[in-house]
N, C-alpha and C. Protein backbone atom coordinates (compact mmCIF):
# COMPACT_ATOMS: atom_id res chain seq x y z
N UNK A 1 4.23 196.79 156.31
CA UNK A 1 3.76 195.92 155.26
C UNK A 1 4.09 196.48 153.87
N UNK A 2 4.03 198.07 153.73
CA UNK A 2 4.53 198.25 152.61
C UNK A 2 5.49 198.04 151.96
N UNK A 3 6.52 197.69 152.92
CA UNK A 3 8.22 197.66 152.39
C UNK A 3 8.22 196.05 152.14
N UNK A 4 6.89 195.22 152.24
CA UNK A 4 7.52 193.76 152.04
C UNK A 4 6.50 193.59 150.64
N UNK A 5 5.55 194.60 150.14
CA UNK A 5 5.07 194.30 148.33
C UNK A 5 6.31 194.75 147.45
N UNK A 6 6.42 193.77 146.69
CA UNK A 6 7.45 193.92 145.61
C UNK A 6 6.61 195.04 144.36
N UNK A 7 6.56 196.37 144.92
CA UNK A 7 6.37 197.39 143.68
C UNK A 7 6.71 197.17 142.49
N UNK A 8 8.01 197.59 142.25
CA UNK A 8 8.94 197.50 141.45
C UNK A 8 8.90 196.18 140.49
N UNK A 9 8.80 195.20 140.95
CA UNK A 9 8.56 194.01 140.36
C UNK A 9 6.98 193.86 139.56
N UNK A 10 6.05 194.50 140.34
CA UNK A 10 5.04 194.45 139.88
C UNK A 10 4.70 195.18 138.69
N UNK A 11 5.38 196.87 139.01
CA UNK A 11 5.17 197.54 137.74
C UNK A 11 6.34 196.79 136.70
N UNK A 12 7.08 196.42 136.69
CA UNK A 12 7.86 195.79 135.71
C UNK A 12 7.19 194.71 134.91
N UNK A 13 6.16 193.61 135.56
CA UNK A 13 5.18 192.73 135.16
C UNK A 13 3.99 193.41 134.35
N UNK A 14 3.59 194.31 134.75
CA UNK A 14 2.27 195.23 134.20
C UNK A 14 3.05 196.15 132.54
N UNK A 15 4.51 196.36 133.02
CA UNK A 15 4.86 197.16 131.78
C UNK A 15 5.01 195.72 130.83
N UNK A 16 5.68 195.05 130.75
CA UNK A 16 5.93 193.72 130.29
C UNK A 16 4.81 193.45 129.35
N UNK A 17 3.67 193.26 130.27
CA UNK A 17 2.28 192.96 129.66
C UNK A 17 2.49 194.23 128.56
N UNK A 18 2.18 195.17 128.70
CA UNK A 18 1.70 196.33 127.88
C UNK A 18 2.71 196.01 126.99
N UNK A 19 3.93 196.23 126.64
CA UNK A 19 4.76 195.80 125.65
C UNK A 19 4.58 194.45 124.62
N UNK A 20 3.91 193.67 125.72
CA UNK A 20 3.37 191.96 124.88
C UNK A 20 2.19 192.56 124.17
N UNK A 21 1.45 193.04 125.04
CA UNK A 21 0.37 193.74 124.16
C UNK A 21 0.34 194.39 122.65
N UNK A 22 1.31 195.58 122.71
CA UNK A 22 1.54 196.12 121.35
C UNK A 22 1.88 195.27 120.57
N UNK A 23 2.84 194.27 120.80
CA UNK A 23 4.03 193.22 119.76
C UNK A 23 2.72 192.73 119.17
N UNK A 24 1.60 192.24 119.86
CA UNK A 24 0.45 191.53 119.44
C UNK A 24 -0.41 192.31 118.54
N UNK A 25 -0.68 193.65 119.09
CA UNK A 25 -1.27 195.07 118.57
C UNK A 25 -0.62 194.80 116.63
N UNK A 26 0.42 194.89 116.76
CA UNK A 26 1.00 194.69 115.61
C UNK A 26 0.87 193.79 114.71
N UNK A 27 1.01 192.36 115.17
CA UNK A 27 0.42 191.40 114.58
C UNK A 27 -0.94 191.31 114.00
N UNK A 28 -1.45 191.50 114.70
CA UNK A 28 -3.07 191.72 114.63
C UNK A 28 -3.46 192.92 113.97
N UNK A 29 -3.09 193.96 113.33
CA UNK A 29 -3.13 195.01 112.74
C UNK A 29 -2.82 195.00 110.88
N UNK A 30 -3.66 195.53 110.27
CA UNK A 30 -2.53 195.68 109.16
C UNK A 30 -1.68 196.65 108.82
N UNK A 31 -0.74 196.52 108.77
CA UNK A 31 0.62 197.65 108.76
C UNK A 31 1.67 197.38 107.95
N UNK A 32 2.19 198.62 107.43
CA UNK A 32 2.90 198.16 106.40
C UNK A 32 4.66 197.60 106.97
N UNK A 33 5.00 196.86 106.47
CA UNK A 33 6.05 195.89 107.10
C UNK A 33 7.89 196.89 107.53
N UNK A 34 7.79 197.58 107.21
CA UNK A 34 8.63 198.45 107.89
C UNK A 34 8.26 199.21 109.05
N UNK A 35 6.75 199.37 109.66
CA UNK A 35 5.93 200.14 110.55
C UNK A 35 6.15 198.91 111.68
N UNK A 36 5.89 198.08 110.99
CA UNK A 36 5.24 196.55 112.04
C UNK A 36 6.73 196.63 112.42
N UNK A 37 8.41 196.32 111.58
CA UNK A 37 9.54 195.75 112.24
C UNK A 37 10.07 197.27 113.32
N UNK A 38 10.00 198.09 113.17
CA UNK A 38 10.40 199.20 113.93
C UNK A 38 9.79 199.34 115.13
N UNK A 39 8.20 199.09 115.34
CA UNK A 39 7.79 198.82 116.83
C UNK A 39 8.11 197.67 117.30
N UNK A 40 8.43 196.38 116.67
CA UNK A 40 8.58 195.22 117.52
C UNK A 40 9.87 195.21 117.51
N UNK A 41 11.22 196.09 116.86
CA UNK A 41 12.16 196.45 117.74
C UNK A 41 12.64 196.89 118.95
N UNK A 42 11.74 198.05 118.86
CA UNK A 42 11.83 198.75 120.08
C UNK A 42 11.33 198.52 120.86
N UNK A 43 10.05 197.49 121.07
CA UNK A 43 9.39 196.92 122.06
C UNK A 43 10.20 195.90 122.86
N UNK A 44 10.62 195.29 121.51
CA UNK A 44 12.14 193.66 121.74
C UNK A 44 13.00 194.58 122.77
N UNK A 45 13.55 195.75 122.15
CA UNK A 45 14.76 196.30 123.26
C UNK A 45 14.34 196.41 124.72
N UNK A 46 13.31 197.44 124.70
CA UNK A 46 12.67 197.80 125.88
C UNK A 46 12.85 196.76 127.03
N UNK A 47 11.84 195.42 126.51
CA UNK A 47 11.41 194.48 126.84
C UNK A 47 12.62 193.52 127.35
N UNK A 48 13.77 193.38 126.77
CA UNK A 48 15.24 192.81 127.72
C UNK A 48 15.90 193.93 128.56
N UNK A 49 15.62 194.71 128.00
CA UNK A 49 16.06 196.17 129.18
C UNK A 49 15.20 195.79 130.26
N UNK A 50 13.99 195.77 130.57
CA UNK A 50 13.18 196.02 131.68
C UNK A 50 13.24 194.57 132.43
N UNK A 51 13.53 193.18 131.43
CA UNK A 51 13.95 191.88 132.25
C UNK A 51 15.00 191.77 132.39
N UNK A 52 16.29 192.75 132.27
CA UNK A 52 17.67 192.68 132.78
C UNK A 52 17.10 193.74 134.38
N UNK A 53 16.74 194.70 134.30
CA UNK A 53 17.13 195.78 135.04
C UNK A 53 16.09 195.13 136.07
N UNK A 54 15.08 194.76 136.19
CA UNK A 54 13.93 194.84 137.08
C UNK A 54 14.19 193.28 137.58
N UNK A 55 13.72 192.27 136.61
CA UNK A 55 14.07 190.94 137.07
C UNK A 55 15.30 190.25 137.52
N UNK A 56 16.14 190.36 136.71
CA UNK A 56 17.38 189.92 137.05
C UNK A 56 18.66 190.38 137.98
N UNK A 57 18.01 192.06 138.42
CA UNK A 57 18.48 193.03 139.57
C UNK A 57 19.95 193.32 139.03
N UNK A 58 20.05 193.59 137.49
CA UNK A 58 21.70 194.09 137.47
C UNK A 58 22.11 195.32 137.80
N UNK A 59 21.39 196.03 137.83
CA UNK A 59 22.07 197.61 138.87
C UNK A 59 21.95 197.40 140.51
N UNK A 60 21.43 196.42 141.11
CA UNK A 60 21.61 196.27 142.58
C UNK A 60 22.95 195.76 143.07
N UNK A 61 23.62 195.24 142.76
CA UNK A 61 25.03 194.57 143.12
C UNK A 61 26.10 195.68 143.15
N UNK A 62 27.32 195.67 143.62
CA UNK A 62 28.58 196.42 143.82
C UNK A 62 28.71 196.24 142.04
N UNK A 63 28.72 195.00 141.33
CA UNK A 63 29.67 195.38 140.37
C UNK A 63 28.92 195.74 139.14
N UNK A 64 27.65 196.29 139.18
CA UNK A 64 27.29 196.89 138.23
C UNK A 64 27.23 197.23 137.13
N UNK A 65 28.41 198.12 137.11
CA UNK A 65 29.02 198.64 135.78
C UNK A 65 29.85 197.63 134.79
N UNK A 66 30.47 196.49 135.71
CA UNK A 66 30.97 195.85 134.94
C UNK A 66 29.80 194.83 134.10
N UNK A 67 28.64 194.43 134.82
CA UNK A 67 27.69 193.83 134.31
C UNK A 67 26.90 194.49 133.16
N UNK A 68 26.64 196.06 133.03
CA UNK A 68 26.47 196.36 132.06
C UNK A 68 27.43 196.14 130.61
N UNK A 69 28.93 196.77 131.09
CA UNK A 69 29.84 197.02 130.70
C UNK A 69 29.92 195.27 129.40
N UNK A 70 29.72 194.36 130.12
CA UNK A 70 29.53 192.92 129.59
C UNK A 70 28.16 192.85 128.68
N UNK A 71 27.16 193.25 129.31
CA UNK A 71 25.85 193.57 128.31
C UNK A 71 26.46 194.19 127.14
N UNK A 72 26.97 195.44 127.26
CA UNK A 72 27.09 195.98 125.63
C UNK A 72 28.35 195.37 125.07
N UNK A 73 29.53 195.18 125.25
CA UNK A 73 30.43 193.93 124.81
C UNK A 73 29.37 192.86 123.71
N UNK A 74 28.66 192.20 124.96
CA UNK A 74 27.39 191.51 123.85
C UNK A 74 27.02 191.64 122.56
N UNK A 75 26.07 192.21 123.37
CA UNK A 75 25.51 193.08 122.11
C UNK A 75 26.42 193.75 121.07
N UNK A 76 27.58 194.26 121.25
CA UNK A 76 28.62 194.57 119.82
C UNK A 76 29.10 193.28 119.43
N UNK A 77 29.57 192.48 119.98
CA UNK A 77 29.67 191.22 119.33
C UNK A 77 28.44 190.43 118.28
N UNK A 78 27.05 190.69 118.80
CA UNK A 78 26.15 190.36 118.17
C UNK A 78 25.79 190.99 116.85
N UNK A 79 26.16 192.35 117.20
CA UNK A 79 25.91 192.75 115.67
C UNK A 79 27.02 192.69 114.39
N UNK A 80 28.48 192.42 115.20
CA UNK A 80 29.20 192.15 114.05
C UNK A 80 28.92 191.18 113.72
N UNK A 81 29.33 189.96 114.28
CA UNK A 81 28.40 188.76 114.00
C UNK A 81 27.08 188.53 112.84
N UNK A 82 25.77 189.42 113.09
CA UNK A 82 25.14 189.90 112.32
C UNK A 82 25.39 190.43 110.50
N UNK A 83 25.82 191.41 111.41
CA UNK A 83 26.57 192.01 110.27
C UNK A 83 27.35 191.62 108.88
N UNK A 84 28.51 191.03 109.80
CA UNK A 84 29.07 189.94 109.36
C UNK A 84 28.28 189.15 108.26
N UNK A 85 27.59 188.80 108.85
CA UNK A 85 27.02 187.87 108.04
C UNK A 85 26.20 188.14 106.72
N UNK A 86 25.43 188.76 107.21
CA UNK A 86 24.78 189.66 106.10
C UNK A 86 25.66 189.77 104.68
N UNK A 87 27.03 190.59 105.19
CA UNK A 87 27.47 191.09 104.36
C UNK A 87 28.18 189.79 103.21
N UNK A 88 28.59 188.53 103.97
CA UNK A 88 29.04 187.21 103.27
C UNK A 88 27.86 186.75 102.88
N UNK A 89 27.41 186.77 103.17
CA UNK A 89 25.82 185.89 102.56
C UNK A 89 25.03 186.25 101.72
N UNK A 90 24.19 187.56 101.84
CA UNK A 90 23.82 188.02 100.82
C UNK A 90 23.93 189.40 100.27
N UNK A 91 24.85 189.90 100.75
CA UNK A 91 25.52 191.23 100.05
C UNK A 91 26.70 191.17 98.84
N UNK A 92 27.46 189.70 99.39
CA UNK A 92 28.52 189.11 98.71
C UNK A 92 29.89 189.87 98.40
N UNK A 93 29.97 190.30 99.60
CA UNK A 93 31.31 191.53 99.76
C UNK A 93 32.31 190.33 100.52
């Protein structure tokens, strides 16, 4: 019976919570606004890290690496993009 509770899934749900928790912790707090965006960064990261890896099972498959390998592709595209933008919009470079 043990091998048919989804552990893994569960602690991934319980961390989830605790991460929703703080983001809220924050909200609900007064803090000064560079304190508040730096935890709900790192909570934000955490928090698609732990629903890529746990929920969506991308390290269980053969091709793995390439699925990460596509995650950070992403994500560098996103921040030039970002970036990008920033810098035309209101940096005016």
């Amino acid at each position: 019976m043990k091998e048919l509770f989804p552990a893994k899934q569960v602690m991934g749900f319980v961390f989830s919570l605790i991460l929703t928790a703080v983001a809220l912790l924050v909200y609900f707090t007064n803090m000064s606004f560079a304190v508040g965006m730096t935890i709900l960064l790192v909570t934000a990261f955490i928090q698609a890290f732990l629903q890529l890896v746990v929920f969506m099972h991308a390290g269980e498959s053969k091709d793995s690496s390439a699925i990460y390998t596509n995650i950070v592709y992403g994500i560098i595209l996103a921040a030039i993009t970002i970036f990008g933008s920033l810098l035309i919009l209101i940096w005016d470079m």
